[in-house]
Protein backbone atom coordinates (compact mmCIF):
# COMPACT_ATOMS: atom_id res chain seq x y z
CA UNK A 1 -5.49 3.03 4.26
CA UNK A 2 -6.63 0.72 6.97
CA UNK A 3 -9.73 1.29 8.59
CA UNK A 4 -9.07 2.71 12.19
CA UNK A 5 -10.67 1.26 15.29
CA UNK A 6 -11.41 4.65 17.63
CA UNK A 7 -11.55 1.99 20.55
CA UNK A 8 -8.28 1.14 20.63
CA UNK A 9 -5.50 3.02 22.43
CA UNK A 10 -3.31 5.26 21.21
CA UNK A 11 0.62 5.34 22.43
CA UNK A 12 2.00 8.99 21.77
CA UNK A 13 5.65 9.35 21.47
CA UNK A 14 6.67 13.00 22.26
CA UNK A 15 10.60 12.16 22.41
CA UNK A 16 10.14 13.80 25.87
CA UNK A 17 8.79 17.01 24.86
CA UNK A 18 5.79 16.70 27.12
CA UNK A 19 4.52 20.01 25.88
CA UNK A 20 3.64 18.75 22.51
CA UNK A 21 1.26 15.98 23.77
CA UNK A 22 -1.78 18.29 23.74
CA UNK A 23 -1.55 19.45 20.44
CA UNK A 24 -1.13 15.62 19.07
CA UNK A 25 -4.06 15.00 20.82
CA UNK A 26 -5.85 18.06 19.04
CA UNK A 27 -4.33 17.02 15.78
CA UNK A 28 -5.56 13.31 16.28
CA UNK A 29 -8.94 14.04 18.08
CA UNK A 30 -11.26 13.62 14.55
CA UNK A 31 -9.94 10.20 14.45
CA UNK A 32 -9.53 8.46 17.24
CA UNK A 33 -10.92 8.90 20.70
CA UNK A 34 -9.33 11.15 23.46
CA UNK A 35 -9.72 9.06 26.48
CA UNK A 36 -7.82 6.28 24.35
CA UNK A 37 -4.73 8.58 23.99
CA UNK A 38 -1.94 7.91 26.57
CA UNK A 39 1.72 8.66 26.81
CA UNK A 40 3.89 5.97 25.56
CA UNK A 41 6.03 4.40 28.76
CA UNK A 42 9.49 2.57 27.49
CA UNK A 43 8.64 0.45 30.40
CA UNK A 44 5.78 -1.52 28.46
CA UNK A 45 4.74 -1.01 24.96
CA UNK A 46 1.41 -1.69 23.58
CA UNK A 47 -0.60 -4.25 22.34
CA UNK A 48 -1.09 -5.77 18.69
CA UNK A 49 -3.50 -3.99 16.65
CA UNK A 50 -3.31 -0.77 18.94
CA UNK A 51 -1.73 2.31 17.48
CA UNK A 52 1.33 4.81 18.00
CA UNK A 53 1.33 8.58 17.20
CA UNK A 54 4.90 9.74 17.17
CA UNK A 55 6.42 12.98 16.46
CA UNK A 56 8.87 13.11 13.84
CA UNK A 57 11.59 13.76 13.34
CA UNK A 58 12.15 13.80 16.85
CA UNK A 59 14.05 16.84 17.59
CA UNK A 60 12.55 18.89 15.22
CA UNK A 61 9.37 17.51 15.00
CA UNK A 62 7.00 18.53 11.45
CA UNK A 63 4.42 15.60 11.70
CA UNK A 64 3.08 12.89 13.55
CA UNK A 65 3.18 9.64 12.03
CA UNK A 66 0.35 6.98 12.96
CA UNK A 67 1.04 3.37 12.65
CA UNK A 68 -0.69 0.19 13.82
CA UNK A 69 1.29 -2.22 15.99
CA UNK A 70 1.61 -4.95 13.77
CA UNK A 71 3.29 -7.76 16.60
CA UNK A 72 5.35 -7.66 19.38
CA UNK A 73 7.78 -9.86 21.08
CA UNK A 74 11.42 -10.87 19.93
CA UNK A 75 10.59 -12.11 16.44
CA UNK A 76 9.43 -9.45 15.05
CA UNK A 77 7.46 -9.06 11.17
CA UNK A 78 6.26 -6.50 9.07
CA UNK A 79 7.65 -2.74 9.88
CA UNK A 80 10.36 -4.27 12.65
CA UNK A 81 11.16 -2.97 15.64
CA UNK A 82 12.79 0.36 15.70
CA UNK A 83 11.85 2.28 19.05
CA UNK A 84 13.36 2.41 22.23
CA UNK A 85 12.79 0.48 25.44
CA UNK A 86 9.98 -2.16 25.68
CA UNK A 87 9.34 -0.24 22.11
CA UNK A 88 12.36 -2.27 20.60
CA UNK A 89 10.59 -5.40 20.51
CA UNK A 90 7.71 -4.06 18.33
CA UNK A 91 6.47 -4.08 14.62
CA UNK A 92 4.04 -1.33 13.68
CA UNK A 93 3.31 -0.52 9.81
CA UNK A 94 2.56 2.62 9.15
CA UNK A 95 -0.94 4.59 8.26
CA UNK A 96 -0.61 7.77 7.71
CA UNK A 97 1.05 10.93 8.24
CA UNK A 98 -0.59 14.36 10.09
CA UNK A 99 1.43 18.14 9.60
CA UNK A 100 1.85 18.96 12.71
């Protein structure tokens, strides 16, 4: 596993179920930062070498599963883009997986 830089930000994907976004941060909390956890916008997605926390699956979410943004932009290498909005555009590779 990659080692994980707690200064970076975290982008939590919820698939809209706002309630959740608490307990991800719980679940998450022993490895990265609080403050560094935000709600991921579809209006502009996050940086190379930051992370995303998303629930999955999303309607019937069991886990949250934690990858590092690998690149972003049109191109696209490594996990490929496979989210939603600004999201699209985005390669992550996955770290691990949390029960949720």
């Amino acid at each position: 596993m990659s080692e994980i830089d707690s200064t970076k930000k975290v982008h939590l994907i919820v698939h809209g179920q706002r309630q959740l976004l608490e307990p991800v941060k719980d679940k998450l909390a022993g490895r990265f930062k609080r403050e560094n956890m935000q709600p991921a916008s579809l209006d502009k997605a996050g940086e190379a070498g930051e992370y995303v926390a998303m629930l999955w699956p999303p309607m019937a979410a069991k886990e949250i599963v934690v990858s590092q943004i690998t690149g972003t932009g049109g191109s696209g290498s490594g996990g490929g883009g496979r989210g939603m909005g600004a999201w699209g555009s985005v390669s992550q590779k996955e770290l691990f997986r949390v029960p949720l």
